[in-house]
PDB file of N, CA and C in Angstrom:
ATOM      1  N   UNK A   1     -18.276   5.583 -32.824  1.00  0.00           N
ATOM      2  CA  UNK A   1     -17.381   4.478 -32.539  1.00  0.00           C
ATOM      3  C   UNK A   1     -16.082   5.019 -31.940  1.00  0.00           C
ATOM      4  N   UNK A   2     -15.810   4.438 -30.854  1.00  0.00           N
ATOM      5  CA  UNK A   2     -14.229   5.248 -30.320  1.00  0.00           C
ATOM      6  C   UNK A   2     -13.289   4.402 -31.037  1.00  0.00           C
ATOM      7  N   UNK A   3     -12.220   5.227 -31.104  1.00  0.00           N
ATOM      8  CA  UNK A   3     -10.995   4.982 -31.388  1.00  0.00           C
ATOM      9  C   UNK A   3     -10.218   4.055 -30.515  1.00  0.00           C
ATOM     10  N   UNK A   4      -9.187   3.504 -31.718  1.00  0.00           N
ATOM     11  CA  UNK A   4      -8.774   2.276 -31.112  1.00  0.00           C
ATOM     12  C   UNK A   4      -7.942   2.530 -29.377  1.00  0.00           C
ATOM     13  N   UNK A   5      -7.195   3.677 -29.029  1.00  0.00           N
ATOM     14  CA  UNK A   5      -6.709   3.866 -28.246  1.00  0.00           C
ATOM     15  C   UNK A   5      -7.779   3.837 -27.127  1.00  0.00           C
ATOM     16  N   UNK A   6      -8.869   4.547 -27.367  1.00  0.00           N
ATOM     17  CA  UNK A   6     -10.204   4.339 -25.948  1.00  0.00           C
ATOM     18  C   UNK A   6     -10.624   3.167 -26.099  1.00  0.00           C
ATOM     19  N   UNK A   7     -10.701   2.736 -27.322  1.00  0.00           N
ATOM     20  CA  UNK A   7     -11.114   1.015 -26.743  1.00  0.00           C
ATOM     21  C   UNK A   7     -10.035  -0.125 -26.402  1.00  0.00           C
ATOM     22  N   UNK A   8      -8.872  -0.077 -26.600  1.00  0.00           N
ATOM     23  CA  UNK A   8      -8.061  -0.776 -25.674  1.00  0.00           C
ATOM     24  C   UNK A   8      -8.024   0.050 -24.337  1.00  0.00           C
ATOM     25  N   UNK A   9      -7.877   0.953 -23.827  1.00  0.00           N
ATOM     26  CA  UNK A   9      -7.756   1.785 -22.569  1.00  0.00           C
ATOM     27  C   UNK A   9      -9.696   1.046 -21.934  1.00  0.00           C
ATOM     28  N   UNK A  10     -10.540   1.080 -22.662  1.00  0.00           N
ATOM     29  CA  UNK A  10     -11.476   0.913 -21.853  1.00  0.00           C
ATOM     30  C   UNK A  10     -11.318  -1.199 -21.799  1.00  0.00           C
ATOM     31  N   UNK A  11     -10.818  -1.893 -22.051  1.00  0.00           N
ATOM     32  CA  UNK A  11     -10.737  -3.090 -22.073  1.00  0.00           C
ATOM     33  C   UNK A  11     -10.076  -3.330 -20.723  1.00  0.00           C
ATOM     34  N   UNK A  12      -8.328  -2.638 -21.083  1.00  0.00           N
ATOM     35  CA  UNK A  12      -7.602  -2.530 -19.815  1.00  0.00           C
ATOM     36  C   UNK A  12      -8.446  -1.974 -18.375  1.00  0.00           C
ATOM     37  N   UNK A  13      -9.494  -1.555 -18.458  1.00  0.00           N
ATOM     38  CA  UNK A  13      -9.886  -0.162 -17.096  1.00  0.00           C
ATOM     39  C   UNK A  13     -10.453  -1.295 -16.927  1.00  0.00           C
ATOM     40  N   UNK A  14     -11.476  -1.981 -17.648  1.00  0.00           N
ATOM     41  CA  UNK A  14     -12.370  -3.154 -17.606  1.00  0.00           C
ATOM     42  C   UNK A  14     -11.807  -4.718 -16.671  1.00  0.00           C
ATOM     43  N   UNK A  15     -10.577  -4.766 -16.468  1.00  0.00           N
ATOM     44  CA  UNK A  15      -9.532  -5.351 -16.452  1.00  0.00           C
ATOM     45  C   UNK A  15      -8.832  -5.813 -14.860  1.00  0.00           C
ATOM     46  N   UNK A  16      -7.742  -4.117 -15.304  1.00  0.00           N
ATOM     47  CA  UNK A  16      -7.442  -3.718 -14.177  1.00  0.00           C
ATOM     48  C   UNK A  16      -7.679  -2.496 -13.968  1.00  0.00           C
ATOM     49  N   UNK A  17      -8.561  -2.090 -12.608  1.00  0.00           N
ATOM     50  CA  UNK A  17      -8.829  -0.784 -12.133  1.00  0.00           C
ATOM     51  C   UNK A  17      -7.610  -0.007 -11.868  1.00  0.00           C
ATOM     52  N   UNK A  18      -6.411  -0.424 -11.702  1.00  0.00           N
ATOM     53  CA  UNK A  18      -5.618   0.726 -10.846  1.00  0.00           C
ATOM     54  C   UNK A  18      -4.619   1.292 -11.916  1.00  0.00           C
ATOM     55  N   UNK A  19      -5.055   1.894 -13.252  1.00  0.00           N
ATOM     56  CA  UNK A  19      -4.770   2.317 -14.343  1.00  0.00           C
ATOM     57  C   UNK A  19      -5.169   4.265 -14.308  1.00  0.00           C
ATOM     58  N   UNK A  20      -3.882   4.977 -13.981  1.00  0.00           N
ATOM     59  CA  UNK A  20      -4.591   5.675 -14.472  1.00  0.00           C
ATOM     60  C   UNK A  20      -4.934   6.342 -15.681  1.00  0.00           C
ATOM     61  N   UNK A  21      -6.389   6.676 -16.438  1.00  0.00           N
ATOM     62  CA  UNK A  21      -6.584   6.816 -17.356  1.00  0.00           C
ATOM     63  C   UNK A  21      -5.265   7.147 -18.465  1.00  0.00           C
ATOM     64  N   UNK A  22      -5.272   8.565 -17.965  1.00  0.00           N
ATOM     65  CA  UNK A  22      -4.421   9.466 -19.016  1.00  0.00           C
ATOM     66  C   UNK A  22      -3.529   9.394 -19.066  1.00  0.00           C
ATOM     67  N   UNK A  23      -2.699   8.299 -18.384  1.00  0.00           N
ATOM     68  CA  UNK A  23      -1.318   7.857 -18.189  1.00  0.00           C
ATOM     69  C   UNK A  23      -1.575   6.085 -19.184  1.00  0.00           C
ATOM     70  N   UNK A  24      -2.340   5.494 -19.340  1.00  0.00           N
ATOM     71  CA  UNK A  24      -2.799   4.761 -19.264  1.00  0.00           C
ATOM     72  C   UNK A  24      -2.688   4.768 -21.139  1.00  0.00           C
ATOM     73  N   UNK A  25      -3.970   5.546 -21.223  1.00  0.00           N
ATOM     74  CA  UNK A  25      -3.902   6.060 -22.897  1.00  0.00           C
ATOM     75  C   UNK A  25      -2.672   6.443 -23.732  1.00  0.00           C
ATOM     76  N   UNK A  26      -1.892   7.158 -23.023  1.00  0.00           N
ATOM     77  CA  UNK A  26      -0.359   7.554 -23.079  1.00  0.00           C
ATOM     78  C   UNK A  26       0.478   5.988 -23.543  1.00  0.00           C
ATOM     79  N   UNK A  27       0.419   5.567 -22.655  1.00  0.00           N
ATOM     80  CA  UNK A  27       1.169   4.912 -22.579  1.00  0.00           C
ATOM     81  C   UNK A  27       1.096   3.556 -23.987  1.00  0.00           C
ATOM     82  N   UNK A  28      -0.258   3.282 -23.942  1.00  0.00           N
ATOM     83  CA  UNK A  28      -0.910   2.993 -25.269  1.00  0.00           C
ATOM     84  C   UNK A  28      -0.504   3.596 -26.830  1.00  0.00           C
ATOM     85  N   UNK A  29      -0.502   4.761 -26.659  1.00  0.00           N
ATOM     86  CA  UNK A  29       0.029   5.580 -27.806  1.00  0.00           C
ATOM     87  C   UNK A  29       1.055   5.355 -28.240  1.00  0.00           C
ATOM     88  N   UNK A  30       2.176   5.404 -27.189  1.00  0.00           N
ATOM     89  CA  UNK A  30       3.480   5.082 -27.643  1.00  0.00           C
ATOM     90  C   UNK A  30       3.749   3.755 -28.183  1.00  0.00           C
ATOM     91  N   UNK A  31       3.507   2.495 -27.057  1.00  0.00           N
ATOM     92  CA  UNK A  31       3.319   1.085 -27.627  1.00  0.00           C
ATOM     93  C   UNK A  31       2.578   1.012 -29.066  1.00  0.00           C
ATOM     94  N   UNK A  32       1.854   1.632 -29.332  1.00  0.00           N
ATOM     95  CA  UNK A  32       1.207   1.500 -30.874  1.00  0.00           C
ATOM     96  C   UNK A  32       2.381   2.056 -31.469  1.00  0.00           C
ATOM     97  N   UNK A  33       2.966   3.304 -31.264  1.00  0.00           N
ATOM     98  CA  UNK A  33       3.929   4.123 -32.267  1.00  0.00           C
ATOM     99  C   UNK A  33       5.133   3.050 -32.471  1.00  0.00           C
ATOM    100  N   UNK A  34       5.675   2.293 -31.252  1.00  0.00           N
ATOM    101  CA  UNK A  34       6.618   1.010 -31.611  1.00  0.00           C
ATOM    102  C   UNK A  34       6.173   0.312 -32.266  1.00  0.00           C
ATOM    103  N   UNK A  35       4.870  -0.594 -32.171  1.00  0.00           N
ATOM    104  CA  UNK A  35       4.740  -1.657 -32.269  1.00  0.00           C
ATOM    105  C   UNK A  35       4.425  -2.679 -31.206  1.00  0.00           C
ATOM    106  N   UNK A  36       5.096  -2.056 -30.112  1.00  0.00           N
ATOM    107  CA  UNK A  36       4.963  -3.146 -29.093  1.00  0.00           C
ATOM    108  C   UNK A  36       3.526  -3.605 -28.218  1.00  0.00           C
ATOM    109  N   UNK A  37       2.521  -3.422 -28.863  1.00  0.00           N
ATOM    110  CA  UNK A  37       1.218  -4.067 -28.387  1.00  0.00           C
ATOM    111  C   UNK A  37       0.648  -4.920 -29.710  1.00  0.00           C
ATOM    112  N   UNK A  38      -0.287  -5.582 -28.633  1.00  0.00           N
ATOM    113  CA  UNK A  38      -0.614  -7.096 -29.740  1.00  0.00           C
ATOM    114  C   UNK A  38      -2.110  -6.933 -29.658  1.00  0.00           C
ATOM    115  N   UNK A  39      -3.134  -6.505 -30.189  1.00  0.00           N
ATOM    116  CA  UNK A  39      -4.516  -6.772 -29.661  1.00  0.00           C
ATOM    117  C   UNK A  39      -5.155  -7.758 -30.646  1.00  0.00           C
ATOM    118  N   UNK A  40      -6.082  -8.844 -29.849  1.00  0.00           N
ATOM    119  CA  UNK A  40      -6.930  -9.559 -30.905  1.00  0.00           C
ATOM    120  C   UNK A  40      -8.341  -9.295 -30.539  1.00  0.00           C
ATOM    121  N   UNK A  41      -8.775  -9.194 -31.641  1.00  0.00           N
ATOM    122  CA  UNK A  41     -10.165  -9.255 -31.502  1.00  0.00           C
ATOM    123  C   UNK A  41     -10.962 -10.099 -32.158  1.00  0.00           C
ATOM    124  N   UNK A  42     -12.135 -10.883 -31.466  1.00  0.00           N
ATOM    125  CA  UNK A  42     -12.986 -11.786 -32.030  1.00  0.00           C
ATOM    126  C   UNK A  42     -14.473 -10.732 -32.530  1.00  0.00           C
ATOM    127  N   UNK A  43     -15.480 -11.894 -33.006  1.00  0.00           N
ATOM    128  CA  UNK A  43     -17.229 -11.002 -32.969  1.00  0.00           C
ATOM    129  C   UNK A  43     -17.050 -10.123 -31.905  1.00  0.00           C
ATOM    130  N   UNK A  44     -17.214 -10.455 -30.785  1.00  0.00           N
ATOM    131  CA  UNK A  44     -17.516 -10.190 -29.049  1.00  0.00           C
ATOM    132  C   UNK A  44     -16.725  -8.613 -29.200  1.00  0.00           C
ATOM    133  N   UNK A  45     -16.090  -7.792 -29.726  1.00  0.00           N
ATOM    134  CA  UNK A  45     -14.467  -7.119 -29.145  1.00  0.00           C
ATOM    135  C   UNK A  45     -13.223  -7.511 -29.156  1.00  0.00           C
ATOM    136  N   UNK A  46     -12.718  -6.816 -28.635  1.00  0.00           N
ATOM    137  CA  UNK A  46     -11.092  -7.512 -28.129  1.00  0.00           C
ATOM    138  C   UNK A  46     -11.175  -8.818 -27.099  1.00  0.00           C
ATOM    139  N   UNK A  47     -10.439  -9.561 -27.363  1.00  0.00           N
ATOM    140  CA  UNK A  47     -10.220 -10.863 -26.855  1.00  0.00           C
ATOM    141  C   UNK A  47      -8.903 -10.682 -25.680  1.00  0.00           C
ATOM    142  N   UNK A  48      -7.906  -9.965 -26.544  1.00  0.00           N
ATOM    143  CA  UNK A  48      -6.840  -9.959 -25.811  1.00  0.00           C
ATOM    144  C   UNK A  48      -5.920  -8.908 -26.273  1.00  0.00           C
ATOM    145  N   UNK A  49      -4.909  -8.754 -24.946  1.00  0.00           N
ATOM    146  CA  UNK A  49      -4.184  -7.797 -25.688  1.00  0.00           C
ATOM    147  C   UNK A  49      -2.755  -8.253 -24.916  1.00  0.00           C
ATOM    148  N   UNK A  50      -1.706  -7.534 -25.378  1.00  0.00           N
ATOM    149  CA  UNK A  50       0.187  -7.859 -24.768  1.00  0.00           C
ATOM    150  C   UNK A  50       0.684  -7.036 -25.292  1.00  0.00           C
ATOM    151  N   UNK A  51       0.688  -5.924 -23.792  1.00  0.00           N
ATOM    152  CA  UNK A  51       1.774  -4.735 -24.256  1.00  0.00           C
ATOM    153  C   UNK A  51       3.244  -5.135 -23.727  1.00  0.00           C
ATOM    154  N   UNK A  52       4.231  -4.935 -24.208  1.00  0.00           N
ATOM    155  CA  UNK A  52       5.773  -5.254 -24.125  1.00  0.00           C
ATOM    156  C   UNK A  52       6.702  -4.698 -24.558  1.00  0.00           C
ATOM    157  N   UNK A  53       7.928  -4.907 -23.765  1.00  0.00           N
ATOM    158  CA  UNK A  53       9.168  -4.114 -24.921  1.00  0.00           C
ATOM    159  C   UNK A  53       9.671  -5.107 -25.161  1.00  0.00           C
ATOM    160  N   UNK A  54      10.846  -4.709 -25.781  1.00  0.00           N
ATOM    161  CA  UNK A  54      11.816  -5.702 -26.248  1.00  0.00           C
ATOM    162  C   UNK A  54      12.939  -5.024 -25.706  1.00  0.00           C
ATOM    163  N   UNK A  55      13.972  -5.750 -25.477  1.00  0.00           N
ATOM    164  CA  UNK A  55      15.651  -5.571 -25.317  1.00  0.00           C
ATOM    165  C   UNK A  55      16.023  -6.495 -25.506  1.00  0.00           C
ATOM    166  N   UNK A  56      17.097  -6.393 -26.716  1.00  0.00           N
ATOM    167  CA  UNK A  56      17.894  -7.692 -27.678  1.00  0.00           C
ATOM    168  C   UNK A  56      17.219  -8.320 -27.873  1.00  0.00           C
ATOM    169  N   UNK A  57      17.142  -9.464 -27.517  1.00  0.00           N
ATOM    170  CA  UNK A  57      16.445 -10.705 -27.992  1.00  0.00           C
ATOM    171  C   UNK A  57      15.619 -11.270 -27.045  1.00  0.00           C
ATOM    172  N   UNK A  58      14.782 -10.153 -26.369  1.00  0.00           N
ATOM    173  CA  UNK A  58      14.277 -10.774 -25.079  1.00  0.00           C
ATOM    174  C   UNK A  58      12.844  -9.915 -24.829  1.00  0.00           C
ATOM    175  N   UNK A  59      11.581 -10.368 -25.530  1.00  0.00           N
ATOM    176  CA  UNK A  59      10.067 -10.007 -24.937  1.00  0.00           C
ATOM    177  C   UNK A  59       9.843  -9.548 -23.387  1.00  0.00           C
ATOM    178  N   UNK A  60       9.823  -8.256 -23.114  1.00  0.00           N
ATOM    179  CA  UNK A  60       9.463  -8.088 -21.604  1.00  0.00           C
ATOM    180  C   UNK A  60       8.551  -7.900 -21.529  1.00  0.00           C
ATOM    181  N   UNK A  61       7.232  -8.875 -21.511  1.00  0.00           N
ATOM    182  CA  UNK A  61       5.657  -8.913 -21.259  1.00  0.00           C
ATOM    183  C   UNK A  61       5.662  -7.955 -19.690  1.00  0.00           C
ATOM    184  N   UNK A  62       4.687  -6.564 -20.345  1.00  0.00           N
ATOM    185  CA  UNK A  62       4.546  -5.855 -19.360  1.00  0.00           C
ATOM    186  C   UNK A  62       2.993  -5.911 -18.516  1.00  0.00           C
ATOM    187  N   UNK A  63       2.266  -6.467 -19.603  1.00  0.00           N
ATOM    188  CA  UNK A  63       0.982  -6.450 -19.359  1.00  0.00           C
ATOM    189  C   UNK A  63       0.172  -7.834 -20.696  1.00  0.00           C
ATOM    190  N   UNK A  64      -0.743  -8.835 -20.109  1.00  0.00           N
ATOM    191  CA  UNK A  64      -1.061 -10.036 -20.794  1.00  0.00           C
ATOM    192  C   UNK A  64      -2.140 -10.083 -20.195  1.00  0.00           C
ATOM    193  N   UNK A  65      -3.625  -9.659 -20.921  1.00  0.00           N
ATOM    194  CA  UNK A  65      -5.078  -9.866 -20.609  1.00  0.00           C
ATOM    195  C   UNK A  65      -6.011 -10.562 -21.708  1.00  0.00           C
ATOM    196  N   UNK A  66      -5.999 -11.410 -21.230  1.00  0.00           N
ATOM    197  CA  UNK A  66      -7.470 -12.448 -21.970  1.00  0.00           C
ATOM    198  C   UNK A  66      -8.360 -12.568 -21.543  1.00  0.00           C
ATOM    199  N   UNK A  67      -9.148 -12.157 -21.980  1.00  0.00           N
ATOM    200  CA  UNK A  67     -10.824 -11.756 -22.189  1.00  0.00           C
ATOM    201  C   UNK A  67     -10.997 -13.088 -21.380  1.00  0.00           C
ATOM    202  N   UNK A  68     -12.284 -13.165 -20.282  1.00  0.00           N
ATOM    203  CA  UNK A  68     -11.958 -14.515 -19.332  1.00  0.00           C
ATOM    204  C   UNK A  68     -13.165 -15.575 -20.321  1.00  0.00           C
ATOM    205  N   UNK A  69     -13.748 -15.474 -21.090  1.00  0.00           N
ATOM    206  CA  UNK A  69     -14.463 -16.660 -21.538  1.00  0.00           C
ATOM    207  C   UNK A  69     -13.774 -17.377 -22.084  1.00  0.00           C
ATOM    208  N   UNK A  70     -12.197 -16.924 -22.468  1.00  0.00           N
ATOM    209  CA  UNK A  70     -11.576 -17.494 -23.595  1.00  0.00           C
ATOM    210  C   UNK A  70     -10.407 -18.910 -23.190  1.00  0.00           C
ATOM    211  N   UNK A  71     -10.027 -19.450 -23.641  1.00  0.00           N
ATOM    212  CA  UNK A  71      -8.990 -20.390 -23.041  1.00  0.00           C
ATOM    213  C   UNK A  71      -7.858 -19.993 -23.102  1.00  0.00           C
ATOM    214  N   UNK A  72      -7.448 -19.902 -21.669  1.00  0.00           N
ATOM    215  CA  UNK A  72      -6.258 -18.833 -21.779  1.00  0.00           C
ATOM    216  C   UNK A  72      -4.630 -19.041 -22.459  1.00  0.00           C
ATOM    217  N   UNK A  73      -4.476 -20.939 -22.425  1.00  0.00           N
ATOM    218  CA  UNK A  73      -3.476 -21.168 -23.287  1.00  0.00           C
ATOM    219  C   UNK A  73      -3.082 -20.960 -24.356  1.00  0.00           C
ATOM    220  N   UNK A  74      -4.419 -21.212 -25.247  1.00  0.00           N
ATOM    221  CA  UNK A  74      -4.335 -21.133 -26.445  1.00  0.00           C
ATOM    222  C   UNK A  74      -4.180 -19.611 -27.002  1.00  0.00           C
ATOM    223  N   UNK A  75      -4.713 -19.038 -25.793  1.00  0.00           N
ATOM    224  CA  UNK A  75      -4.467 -17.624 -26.564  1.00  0.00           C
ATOM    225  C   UNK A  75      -3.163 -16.820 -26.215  1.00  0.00           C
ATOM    226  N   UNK A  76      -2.714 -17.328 -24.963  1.00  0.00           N
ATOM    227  CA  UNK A  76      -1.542 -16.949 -24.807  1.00  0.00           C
ATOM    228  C   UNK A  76      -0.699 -17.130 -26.067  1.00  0.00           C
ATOM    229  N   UNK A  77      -0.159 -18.265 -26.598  1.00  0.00           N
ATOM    230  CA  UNK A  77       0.325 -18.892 -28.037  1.00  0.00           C
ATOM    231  C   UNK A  77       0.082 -17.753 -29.144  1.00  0.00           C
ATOM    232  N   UNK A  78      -1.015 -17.784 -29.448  1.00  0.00           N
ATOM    233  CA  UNK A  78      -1.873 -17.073 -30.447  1.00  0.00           C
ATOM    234  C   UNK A  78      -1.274 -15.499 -30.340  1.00  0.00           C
ATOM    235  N   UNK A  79      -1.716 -14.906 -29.142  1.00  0.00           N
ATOM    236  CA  UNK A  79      -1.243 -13.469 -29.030  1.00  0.00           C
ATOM    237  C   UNK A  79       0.685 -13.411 -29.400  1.00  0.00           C
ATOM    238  N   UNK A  80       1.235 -14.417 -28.799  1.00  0.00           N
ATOM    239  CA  UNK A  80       3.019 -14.629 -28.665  1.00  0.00           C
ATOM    240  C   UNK A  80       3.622 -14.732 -30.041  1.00  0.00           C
ATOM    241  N   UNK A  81       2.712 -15.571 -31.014  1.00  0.00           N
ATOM    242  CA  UNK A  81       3.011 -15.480 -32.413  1.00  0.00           C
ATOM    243  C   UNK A  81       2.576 -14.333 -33.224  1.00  0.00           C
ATOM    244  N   UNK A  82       1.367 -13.690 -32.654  1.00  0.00           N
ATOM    245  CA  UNK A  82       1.383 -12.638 -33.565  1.00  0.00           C
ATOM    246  C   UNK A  82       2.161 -11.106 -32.957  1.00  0.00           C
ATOM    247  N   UNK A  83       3.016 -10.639 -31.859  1.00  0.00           N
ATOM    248  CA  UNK A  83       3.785 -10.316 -31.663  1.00  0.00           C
ATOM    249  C   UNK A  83       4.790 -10.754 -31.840  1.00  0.00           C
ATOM    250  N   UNK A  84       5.633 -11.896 -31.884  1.00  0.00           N
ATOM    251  CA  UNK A  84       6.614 -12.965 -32.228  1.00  0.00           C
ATOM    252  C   UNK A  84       7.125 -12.175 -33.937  1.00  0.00           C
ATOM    253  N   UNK A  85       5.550 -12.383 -34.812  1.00  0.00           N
ATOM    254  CA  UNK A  85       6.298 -11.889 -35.922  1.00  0.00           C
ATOM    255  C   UNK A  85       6.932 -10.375 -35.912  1.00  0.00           C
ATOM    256  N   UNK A  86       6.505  -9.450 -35.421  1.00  0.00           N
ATOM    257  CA  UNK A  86       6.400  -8.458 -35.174  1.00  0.00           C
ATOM    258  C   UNK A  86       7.763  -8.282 -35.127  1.00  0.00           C
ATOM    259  N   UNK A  87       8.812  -8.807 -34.359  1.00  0.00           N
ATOM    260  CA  UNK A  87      10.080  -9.058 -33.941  1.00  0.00           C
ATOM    261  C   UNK A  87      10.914 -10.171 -34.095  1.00  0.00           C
ATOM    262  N   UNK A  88      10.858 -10.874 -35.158  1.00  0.00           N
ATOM    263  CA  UNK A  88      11.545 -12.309 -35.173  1.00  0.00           C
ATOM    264  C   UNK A  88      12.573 -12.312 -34.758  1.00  0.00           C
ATOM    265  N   UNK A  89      13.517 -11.787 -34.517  1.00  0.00           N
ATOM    266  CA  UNK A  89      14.472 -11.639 -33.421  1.00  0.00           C
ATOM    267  C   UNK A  89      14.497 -12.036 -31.890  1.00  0.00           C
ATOM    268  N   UNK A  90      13.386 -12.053 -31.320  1.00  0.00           N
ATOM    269  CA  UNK A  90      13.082 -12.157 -30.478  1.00  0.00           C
ATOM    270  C   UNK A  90      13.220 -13.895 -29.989  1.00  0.00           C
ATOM    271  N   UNK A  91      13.650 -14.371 -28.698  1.00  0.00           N
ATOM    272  CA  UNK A  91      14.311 -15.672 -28.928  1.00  0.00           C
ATOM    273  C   UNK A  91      13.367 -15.912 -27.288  1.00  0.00           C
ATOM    274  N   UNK A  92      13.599 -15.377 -26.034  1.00  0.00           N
ATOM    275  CA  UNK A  92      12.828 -15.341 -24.995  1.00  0.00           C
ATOM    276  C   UNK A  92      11.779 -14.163 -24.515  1.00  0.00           C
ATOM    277  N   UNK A  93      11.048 -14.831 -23.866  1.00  0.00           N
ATOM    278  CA  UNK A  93      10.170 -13.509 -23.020  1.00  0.00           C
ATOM    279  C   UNK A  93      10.067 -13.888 -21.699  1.00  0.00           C
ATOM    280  N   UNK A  94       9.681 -12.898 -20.604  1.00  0.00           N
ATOM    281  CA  UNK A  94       9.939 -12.582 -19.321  1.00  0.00           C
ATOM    282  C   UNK A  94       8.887 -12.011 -19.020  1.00  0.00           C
ATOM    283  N   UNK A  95       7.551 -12.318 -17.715  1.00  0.00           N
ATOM    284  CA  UNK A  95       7.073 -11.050 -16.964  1.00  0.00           C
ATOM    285  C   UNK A  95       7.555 -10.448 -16.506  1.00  0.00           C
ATOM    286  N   UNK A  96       7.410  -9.265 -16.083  1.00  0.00           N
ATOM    287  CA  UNK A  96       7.678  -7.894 -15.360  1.00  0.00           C
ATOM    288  C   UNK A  96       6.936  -8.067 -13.917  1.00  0.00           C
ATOM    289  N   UNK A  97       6.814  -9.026 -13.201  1.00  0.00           N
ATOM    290  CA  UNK A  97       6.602  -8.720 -12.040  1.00  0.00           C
ATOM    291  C   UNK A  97       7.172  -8.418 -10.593  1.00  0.00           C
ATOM    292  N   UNK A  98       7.764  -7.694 -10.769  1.00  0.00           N
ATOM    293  CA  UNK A  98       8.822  -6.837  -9.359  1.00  0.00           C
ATOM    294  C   UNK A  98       8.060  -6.272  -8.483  1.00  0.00           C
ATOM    295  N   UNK A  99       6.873  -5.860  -8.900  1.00  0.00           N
ATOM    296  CA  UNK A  99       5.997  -5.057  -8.272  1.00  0.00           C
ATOM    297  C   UNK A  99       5.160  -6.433  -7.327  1.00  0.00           C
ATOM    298  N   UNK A 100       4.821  -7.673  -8.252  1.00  0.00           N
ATOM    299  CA  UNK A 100       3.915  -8.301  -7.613  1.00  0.00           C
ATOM    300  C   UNK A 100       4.950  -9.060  -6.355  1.00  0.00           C
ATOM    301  N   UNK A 101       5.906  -9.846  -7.060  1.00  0.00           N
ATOM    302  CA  UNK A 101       6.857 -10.466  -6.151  1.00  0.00           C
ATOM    303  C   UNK A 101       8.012  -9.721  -6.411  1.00  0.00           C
ATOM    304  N   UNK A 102       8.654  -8.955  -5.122  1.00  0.00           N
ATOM    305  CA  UNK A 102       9.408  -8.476  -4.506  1.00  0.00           C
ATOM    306  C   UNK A 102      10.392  -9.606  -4.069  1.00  0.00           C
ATOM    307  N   UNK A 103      11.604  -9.453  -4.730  1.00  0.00           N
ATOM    308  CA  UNK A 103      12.920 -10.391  -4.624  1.00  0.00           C
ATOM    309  C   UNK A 103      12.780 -11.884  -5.166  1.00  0.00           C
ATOM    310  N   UNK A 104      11.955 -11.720  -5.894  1.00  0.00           N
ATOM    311  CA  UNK A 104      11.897 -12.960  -6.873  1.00  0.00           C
ATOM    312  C   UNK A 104      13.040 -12.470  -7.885  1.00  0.00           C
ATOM    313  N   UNK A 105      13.780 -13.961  -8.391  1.00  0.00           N
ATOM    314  CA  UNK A 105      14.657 -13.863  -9.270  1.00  0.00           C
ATOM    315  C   UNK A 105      13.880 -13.763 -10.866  1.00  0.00           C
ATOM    316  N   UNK A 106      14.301 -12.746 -12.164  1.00  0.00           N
ATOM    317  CA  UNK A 106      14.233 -12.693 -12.932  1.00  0.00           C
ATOM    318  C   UNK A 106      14.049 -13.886 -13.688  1.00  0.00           C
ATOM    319  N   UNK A 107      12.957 -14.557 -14.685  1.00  0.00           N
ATOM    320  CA  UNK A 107      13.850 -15.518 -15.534  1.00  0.00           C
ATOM    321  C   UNK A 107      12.860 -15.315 -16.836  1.00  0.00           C
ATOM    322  N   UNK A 108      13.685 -15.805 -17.469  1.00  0.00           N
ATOM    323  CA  UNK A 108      13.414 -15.720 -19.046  1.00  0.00           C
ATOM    324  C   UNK A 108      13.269 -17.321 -19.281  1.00  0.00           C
ATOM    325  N   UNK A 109      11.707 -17.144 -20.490  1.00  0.00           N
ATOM    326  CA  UNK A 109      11.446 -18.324 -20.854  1.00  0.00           C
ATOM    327  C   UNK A 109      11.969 -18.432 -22.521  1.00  0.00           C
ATOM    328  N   UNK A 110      12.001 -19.856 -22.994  1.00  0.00           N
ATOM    329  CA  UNK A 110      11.706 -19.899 -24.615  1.00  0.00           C
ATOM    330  C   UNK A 110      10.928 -19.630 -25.235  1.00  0.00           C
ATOM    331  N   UNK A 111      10.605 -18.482 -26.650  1.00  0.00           N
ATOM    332  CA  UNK A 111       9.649 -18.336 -27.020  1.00  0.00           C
ATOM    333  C   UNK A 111       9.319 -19.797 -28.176  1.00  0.00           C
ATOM    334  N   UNK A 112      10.412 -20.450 -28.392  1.00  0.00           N
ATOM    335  CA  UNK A 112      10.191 -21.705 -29.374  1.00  0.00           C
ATOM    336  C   UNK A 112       9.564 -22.566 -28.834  1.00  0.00           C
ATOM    337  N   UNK A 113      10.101 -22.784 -27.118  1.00  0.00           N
ATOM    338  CA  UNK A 113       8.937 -23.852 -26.419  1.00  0.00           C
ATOM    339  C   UNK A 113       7.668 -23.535 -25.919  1.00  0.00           C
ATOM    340  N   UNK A 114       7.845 -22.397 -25.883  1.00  0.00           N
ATOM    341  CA  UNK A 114       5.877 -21.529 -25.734  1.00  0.00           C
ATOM    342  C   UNK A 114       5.391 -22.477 -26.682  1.00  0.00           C
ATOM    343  N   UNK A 115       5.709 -21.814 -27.973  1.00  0.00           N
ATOM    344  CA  UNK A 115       4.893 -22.219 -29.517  1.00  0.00           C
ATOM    345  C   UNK A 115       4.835 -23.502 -30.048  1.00  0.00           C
ATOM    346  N   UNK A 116       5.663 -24.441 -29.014  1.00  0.00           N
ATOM    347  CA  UNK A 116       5.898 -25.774 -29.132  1.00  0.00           C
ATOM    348  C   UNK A 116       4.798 -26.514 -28.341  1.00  0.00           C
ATOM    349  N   UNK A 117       4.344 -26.164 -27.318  1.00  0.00           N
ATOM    350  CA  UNK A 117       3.903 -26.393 -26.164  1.00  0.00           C
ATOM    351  C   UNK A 117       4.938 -27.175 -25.087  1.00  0.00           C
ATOM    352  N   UNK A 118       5.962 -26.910 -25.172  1.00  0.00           N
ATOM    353  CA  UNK A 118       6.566 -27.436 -24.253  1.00  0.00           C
ATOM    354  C   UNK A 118       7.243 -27.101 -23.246  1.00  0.00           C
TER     355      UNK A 118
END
């Protein structure tokens, strides 16, 4: 049975290809040593996972993958509360996409109206 670090690293590869491994696993390691990853798993495996940092009071979702059979709202929620506790401090979260959109403005959402649905 592999270890939890090769089986989130093989979920992510499963995922997104342009990971590299051993940077990849690394990077995993540390997020476990914080705290800052969320993995769920159903029967099936992992369902999902949300690696992130935090600064002050603010979730920086670096990476958010749900297993595609699954409904992705609900698990979005699901994964946000069980990182959420992790940090109750935590008041907004933000993607990290600079890389995807280039000169898009930053913004931070509510994590109370996530969990609200609103």
């Amino acid at each position: 049975m592999p270890d939890a670090v090769t089986e989130i690293a093989d979920f992510y590869l499963k995922h997104k290809t342009y990971f590299c491994r051993e940077a990849l696993e690394e990077a995993i390691r540390k997020h476990i040593e914080y705290g800052t990853i969320t993995v769920l798993k159903d029967e099936n495996g992992i369902s999902g996972i949300m690696r992130f940092n935090i600064h002050g009071d603010c979730c920086h979702v670096l990476d958010l993958i749900i297993r595609k059979d699954l409904e992705r709202r609900q698990m979005i929620k699901l994964i946000a509360i069980h990182s959420w506790a992790k940090f109750p401090y935590a008041n907004f979260y933000r993607f990290e996409r600079e890389s995807k959109y280039p000169g898009r403005r930053p913004r931070a959402y509510s994590l109370a109206k996530l969990l609200k649905g609103k």
